[in-house]
Protein backbone atom coordinates (compact mmCIF):
# COMPACT_ATOMS: atom_id res chain seq x y z
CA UNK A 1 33.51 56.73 14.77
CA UNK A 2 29.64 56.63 13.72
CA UNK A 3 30.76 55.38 9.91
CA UNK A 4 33.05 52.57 12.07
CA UNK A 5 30.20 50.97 13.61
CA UNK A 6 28.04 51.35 11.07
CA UNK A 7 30.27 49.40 9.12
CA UNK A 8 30.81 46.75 11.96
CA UNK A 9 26.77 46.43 11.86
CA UNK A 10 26.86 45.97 8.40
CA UNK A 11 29.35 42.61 8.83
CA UNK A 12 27.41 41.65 11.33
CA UNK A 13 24.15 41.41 9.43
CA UNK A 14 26.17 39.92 6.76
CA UNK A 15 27.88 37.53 8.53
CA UNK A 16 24.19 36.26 10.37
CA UNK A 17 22.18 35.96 7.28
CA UNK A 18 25.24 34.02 5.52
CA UNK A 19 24.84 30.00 5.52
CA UNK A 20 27.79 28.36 6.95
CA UNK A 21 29.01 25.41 5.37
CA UNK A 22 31.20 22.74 6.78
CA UNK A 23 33.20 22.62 3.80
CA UNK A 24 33.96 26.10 3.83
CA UNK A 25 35.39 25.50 7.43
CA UNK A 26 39.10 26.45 7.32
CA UNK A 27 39.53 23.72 10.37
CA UNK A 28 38.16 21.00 8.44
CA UNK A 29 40.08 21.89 5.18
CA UNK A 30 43.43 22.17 7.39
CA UNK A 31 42.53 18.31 9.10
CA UNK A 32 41.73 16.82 5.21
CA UNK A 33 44.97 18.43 4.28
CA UNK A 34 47.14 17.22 6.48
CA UNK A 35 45.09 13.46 6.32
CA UNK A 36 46.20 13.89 2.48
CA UNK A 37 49.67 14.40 3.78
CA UNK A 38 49.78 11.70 6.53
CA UNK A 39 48.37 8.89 4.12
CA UNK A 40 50.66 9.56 1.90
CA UNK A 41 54.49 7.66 2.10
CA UNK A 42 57.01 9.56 3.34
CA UNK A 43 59.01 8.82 0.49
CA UNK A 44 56.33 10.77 -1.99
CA UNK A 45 56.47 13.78 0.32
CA UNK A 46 60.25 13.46 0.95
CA UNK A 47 60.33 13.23 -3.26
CA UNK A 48 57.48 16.38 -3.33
CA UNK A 49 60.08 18.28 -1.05
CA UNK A 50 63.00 17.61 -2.90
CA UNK A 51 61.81 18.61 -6.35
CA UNK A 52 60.17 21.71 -5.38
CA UNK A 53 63.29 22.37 -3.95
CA UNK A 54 65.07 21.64 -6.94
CA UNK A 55 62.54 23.62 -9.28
CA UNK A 56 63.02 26.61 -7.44
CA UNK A 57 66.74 26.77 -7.46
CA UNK A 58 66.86 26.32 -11.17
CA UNK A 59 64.10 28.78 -11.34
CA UNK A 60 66.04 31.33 -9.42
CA UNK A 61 69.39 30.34 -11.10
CA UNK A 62 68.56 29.89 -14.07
CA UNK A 63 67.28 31.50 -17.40
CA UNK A 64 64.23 28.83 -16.92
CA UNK A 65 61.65 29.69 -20.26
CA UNK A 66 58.05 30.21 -19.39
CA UNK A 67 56.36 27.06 -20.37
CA UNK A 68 52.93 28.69 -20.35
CA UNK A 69 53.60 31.25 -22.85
CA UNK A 70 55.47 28.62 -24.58
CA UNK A 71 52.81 26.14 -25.06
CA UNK A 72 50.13 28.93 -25.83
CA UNK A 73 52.36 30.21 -28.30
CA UNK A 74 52.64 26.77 -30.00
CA UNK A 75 49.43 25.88 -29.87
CA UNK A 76 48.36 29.51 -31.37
CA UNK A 77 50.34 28.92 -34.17
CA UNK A 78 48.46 25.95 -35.27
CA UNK A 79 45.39 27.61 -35.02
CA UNK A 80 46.92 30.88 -36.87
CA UNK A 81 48.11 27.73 -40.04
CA UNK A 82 50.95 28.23 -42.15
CA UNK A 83 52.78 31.62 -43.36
């Protein structure tokens, strides 16, 4: 119990001598989010929607390579030059 408020103390302190910053503010990041969203057309969202949609299913369906690997693999045999 004494090691549970001694923590809590500890956040506390932490907590006070932190500086807050309005752009840390999850209620400001949620309101420029969804101003993002709003100014954009509904047909960019609806088209967003639709081809994550899409991505996923092939993902999950199919045998979809890993592009990541792919391209570092690519690139690292440029940089290892020809056998």
């Amino acid at each position: 119990m004494a090691d549970d408020k001694d923590q809590l103390e500890s956040l506390k302190r932490r907590v006070e001598n932190e500086e807050v910053s309005l752009l840390a503010s999850p209620f400001l990041k949620g309101f420029l989010a969804g101003y993002v969203v709003a100014k954009l057309r509904s047909s960019a969202v609806l088209g967003f929607l639709v081809g994550t949609c899409t991505g996923v299913y092939a993902a999950q369906t199919y045998a979809v390579p890993d592009v990541e690997k792919t391209v570092k693999d690519y690139f690292s045999s440029f940089r290892k030059g020809p056998d």
